[in-house]
C-alpha atoms as a PDB file:
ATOM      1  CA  UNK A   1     -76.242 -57.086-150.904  1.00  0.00           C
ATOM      2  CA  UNK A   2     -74.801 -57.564-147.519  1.00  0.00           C
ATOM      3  CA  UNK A   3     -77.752 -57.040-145.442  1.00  0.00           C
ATOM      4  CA  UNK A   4     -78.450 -59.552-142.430  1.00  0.00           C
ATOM      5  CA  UNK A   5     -74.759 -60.561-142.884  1.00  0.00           C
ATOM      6  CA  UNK A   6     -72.166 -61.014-140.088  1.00  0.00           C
ATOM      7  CA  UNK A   7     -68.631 -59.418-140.019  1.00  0.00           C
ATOM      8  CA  UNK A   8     -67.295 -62.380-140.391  1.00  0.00           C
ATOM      9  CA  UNK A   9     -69.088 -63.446-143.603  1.00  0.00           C
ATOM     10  CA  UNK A  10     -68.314 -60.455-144.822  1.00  0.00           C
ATOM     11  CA  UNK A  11     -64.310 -61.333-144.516  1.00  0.00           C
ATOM     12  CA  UNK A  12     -65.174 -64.799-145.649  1.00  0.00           C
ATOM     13  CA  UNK A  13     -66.299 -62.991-148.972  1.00  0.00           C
ATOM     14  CA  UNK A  14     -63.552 -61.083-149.159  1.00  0.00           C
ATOM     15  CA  UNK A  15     -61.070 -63.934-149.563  1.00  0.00           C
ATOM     16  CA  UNK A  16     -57.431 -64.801-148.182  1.00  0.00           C
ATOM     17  CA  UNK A  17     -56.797 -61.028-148.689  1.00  0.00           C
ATOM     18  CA  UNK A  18     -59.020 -59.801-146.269  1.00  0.00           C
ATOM     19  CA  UNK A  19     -56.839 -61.917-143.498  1.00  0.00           C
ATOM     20  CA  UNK A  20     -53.639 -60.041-144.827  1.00  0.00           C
ATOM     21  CA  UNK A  21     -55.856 -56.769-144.700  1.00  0.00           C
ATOM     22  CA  UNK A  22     -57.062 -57.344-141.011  1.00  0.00           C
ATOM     23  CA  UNK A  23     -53.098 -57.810-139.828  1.00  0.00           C
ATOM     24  CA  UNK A  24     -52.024 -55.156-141.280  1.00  0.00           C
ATOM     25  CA  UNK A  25     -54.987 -52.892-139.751  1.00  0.00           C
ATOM     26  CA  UNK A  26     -54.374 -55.059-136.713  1.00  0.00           C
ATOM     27  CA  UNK A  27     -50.316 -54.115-136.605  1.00  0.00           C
ATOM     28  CA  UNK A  28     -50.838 -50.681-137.547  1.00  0.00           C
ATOM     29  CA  UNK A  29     -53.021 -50.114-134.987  1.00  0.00           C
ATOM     30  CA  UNK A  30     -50.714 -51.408-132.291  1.00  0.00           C
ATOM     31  CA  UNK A  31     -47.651 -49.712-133.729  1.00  0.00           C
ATOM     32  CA  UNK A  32     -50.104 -46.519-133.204  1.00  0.00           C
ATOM     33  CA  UNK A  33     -51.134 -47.053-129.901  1.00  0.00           C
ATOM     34  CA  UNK A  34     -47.205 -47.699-129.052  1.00  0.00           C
ATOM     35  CA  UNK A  35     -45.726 -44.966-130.678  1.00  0.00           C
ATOM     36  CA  UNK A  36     -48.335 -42.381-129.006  1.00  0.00           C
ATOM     37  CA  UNK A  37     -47.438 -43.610-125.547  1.00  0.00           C
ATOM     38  CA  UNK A  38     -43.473 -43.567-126.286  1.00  0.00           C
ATOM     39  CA  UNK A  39     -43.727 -39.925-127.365  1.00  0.00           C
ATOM     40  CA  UNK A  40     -45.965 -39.136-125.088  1.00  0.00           C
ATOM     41  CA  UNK A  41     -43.069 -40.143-122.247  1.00  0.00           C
ATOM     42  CA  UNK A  42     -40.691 -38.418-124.102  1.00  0.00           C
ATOM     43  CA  UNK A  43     -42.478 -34.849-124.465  1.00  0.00           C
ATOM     44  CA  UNK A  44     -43.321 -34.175-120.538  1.00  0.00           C
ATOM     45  CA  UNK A  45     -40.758 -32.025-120.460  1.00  0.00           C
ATOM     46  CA  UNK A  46     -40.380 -28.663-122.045  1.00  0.00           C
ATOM     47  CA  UNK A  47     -36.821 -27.678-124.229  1.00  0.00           C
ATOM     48  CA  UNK A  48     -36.699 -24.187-122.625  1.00  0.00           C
ATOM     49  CA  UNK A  49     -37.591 -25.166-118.980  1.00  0.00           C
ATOM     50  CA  UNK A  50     -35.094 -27.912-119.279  1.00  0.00           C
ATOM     51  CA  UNK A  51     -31.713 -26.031-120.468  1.00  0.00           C
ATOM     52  CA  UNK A  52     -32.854 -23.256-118.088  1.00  0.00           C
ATOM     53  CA  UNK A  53     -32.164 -25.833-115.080  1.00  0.00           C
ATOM     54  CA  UNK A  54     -28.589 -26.926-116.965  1.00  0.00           C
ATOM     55  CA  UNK A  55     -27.043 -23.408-117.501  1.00  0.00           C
ATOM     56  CA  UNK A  56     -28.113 -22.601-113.894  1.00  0.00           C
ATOM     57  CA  UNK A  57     -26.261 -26.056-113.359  1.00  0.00           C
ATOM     58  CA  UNK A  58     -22.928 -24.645-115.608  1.00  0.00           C
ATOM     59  CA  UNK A  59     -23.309 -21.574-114.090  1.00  0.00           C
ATOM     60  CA  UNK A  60     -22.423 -22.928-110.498  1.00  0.00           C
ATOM     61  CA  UNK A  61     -20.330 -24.505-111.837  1.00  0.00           C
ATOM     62  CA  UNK A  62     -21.430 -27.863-110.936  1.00  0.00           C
ATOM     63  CA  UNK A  63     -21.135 -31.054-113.865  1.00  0.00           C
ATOM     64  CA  UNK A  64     -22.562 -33.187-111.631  1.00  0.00           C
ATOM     65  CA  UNK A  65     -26.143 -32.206-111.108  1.00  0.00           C
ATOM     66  CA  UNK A  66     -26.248 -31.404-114.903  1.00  0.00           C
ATOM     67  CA  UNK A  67     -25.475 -34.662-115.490  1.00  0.00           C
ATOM     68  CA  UNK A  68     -27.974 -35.756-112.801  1.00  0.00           C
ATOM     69  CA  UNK A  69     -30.710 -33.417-114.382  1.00  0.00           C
ATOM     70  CA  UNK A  70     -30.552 -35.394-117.830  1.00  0.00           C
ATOM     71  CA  UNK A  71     -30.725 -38.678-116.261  1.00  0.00           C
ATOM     72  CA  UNK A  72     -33.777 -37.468-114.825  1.00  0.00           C
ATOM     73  CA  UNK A  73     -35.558 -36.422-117.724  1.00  0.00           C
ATOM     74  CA  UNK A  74     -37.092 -39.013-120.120  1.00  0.00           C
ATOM     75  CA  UNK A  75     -36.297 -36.387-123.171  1.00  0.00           C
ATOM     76  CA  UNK A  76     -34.495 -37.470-126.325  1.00  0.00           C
ATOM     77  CA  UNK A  77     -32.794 -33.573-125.933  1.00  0.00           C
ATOM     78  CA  UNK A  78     -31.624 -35.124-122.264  1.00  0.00           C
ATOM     79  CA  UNK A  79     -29.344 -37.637-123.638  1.00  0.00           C
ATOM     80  CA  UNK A  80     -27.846 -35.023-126.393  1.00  0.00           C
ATOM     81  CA  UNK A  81     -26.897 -33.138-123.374  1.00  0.00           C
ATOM     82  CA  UNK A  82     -25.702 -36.024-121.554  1.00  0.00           C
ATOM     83  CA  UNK A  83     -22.998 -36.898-124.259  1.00  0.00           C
ATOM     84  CA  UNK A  84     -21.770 -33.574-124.360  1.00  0.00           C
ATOM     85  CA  UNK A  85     -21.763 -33.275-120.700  1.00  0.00           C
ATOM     86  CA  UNK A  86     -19.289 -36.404-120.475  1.00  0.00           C
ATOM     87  CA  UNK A  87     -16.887 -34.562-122.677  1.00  0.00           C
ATOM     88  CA  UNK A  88     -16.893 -31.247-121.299  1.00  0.00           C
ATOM     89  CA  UNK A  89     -13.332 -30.991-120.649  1.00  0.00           C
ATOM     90  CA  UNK A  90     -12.772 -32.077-124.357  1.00  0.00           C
ATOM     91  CA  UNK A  91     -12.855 -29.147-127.517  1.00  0.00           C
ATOM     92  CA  UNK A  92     -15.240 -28.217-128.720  1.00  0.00           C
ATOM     93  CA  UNK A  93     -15.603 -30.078-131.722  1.00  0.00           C
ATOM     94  CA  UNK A  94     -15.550 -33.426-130.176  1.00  0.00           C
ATOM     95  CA  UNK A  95     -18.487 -32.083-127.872  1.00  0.00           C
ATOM     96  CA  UNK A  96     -20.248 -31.334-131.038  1.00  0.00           C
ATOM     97  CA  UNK A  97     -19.514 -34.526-132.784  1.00  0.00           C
ATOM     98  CA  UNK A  98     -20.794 -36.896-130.020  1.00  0.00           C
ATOM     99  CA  UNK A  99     -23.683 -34.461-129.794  1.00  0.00           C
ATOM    100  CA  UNK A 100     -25.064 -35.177-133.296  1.00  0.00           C
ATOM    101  CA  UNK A 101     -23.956 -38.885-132.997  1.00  0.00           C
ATOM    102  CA  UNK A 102     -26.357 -38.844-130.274  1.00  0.00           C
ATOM    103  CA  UNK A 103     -28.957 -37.131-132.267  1.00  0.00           C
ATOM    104  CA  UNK A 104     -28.596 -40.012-134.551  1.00  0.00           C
ATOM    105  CA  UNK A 105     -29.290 -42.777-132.167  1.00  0.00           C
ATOM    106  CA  UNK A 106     -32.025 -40.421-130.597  1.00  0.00           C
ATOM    107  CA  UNK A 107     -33.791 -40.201-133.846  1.00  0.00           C
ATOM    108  CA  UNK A 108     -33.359 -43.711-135.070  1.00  0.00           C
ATOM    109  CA  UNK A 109     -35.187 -44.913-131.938  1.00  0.00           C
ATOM    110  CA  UNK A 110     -38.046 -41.959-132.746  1.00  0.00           C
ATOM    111  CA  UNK A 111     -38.536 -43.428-136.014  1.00  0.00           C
ATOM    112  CA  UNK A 112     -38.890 -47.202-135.518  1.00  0.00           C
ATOM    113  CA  UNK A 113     -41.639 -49.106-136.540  1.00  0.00           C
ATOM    114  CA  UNK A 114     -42.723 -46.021-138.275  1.00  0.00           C
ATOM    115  CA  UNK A 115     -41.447 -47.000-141.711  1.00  0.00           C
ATOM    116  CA  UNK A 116     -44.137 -50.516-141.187  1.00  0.00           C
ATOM    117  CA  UNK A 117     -46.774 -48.223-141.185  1.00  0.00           C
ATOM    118  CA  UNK A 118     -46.176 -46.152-144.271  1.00  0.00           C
ATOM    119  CA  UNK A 119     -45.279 -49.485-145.803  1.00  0.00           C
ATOM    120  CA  UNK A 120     -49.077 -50.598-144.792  1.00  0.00           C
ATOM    121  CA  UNK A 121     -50.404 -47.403-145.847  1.00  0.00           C
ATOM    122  CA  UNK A 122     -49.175 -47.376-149.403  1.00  0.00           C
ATOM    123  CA  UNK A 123     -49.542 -50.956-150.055  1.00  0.00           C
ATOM    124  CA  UNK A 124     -52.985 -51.870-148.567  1.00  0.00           C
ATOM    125  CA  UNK A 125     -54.836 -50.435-151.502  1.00  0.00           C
ATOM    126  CA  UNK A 126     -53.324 -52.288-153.852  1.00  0.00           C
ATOM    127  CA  UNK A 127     -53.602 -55.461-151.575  1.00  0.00           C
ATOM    128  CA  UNK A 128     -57.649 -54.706-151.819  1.00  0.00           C
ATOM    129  CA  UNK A 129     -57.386 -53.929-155.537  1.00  0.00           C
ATOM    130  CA  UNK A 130     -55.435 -57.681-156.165  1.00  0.00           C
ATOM    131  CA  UNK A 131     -58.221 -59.051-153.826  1.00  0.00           C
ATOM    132  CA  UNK A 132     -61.135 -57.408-155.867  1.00  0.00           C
ATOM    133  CA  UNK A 133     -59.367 -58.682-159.042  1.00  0.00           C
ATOM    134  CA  UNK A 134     -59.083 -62.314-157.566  1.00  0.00           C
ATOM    135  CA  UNK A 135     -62.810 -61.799-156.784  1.00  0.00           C
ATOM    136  CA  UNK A 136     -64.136 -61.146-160.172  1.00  0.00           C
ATOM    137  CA  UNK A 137     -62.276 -63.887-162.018  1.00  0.00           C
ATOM    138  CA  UNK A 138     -64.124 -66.277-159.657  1.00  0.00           C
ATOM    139  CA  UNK A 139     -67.504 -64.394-160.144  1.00  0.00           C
ATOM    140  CA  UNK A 140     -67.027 -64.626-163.752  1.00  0.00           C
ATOM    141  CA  UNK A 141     -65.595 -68.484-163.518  1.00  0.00           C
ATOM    142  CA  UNK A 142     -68.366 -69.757-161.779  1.00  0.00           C
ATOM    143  CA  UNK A 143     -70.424 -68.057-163.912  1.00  0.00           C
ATOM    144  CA  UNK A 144     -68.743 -70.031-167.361  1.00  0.00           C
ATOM    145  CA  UNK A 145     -69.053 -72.988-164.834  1.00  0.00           C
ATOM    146  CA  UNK A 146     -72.969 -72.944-164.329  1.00  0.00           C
ATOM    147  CA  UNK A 147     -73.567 -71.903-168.019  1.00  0.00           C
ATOM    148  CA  UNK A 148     -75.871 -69.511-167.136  1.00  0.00           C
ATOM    149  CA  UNK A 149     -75.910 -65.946-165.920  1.00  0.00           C
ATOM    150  CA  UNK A 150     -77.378 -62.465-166.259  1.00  0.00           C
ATOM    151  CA  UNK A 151     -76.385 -59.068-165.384  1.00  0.00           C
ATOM    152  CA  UNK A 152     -77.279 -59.225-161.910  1.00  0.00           C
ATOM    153  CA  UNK A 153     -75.434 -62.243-161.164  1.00  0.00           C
ATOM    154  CA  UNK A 154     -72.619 -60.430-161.877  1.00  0.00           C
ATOM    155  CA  UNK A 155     -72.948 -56.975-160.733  1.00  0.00           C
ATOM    156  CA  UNK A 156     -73.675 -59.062-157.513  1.00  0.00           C
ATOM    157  CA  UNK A 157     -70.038 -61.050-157.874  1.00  0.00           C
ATOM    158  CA  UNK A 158     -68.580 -57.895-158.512  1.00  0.00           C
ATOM    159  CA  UNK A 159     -70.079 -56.246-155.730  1.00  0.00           C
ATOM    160  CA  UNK A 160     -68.883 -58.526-153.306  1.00  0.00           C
ATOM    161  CA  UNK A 161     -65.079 -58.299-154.820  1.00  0.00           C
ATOM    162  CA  UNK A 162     -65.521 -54.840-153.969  1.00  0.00           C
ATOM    163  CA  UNK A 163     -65.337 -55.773-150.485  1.00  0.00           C
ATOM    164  CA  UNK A 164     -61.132 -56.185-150.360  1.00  0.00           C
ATOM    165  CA  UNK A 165     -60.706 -52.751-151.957  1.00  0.00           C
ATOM    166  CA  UNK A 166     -62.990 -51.125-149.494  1.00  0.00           C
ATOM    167  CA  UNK A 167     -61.372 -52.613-146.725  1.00  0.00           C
ATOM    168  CA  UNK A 168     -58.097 -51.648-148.451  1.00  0.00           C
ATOM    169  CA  UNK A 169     -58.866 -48.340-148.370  1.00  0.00           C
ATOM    170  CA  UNK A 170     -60.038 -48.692-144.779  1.00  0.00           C
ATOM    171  CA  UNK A 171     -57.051 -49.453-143.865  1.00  0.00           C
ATOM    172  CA  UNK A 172     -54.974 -47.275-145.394  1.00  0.00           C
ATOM    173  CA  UNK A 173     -56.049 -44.401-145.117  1.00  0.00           C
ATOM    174  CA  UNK A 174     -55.405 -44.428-141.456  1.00  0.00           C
ATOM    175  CA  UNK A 175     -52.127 -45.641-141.725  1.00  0.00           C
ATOM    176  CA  UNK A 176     -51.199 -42.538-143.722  1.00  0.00           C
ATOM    177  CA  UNK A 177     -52.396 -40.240-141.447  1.00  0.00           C
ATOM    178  CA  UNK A 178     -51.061 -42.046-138.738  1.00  0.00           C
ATOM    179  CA  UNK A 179     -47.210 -41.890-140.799  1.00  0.00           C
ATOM    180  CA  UNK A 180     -47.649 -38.488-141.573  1.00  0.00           C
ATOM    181  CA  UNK A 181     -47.927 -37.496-137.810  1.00  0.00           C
ATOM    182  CA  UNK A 182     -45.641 -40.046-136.802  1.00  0.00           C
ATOM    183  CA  UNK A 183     -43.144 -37.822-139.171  1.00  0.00           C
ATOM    184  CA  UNK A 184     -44.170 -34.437-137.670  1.00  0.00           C
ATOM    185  CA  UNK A 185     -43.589 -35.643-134.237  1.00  0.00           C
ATOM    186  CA  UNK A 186     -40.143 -37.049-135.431  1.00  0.00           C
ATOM    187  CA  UNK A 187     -39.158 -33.172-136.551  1.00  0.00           C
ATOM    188  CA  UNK A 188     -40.522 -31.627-133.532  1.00  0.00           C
ATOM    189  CA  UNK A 189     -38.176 -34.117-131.697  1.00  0.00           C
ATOM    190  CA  UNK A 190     -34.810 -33.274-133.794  1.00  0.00           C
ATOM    191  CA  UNK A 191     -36.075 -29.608-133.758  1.00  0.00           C
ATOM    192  CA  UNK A 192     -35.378 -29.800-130.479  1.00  0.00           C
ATOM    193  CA  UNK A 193     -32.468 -31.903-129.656  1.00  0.00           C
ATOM    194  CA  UNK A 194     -30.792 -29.733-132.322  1.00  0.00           C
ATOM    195  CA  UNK A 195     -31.522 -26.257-130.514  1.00  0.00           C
ATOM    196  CA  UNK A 196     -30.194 -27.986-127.594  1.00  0.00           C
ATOM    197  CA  UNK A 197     -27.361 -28.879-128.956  1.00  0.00           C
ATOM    198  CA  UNK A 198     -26.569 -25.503-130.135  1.00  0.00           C
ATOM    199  CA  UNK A 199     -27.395 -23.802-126.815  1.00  0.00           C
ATOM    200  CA  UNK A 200     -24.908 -26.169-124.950  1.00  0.00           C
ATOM    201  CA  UNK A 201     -22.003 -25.556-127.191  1.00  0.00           C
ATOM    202  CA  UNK A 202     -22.710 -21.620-126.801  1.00  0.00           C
ATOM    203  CA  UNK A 203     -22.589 -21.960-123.010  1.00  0.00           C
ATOM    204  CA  UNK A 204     -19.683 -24.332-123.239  1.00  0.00           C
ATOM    205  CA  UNK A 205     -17.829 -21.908-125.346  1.00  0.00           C
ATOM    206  CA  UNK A 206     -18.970 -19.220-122.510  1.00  0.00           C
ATOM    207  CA  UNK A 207     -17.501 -20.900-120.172  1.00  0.00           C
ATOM    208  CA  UNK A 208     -14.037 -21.373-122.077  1.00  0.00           C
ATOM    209  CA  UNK A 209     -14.067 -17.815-122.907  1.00  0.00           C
ATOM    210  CA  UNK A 210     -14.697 -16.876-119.008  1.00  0.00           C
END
């Protein structure tokens, strides 16, 4: 059916929908390729090797280089630390509170752009599926227009209004995959900030109690 064709007829089969298709494959690809590298900043440093360096910070007693140690360390856990750090004279509670606003902010940047992608992957099927549809209502129109037509005429029509739902598919199916890790990575992230968290209020409390 498609043999000796070019990509490009291929999409000019397709329809308009194939155009919508490609930019979505187009800006979930990028999205991918962006989110990868941000995390991939964000994860050099380990959680444990980290808060080690910080409570030998406390432990000298010295706010300072704590301070200086998050600002060092591209880690959303760093800037949980940070917040608390800038209110460690302040109770405990208040620590705590601009801890998990922090967490907030932390995870909202984690997560952007990755709602566009699960958008893509749940709706590009059924953008291939209205394409298809739009495909055979023209196959059978043109065949009413010409007067004439057998079965293969329209298996062939139908055939090529296949096209948009396989593309559909093609592109959604990565785009789940691609959410679903985007949404594991996103955990792992507030897995962490939230242990550190809960280690720096312990060693602030520590350090009350002492």
């Amino acid at each position: 059916m498609f043999a000796g064709k070019t990509i490009l007829e291929i999409i000019q089969i397709g329809g308009f929908t194939m155009y919508i298709l490609l930019f979505c494959s187009f800006l979930s690809i990028t999205i991918l390729l962006e989110r990868l590298l941000y995390y991939r900043r964000r994860s050099r440093t380990k959680r444990s090797e980290f808060m080690a360096r910080i409570k030998k910070a406390l432990k000298s007693g010295s706010i300072e280089k704590a301070m200086e140690i998050c600002t060092h360390t591209r880690a959303p856990f760093s800037n949980v630390i940070y917040s608390g750090l800038v209110l460690h004279d302040h109770h405990e509670k208040e620590i705590s509170s601009a801890m998990e606003r922090e967490i907030t902010v932390e995870t909202t940047k984690l997560e952007r752009f990755t709602s566009i992608v699960g958008t893509i992957g749940n709706t590009a099927v059924y953008i291939g599926l209205f394409g298809t549809v739009l495909g055979i209502i023209r196959a059978f129109h043109d065949i009413a227009a010409a007067g004439a037509g057998g079965m293969s005429i329209v298996i062939g029509g139908v055939a090529e209004a296949l096209v948009c739902t396989a593309m559909g598919l093609f592109v959604a199916v990565p785009a789940v995959i691609a959410f679903n890790y985007f949404m594991k990575r996103v955990e792992r992230f507030i897995h962490d900030m939230e242990l550190c968290a809960s280690e720096f209020i312990d060693l602030i409390g520590r350090g009350s109690a002492a």
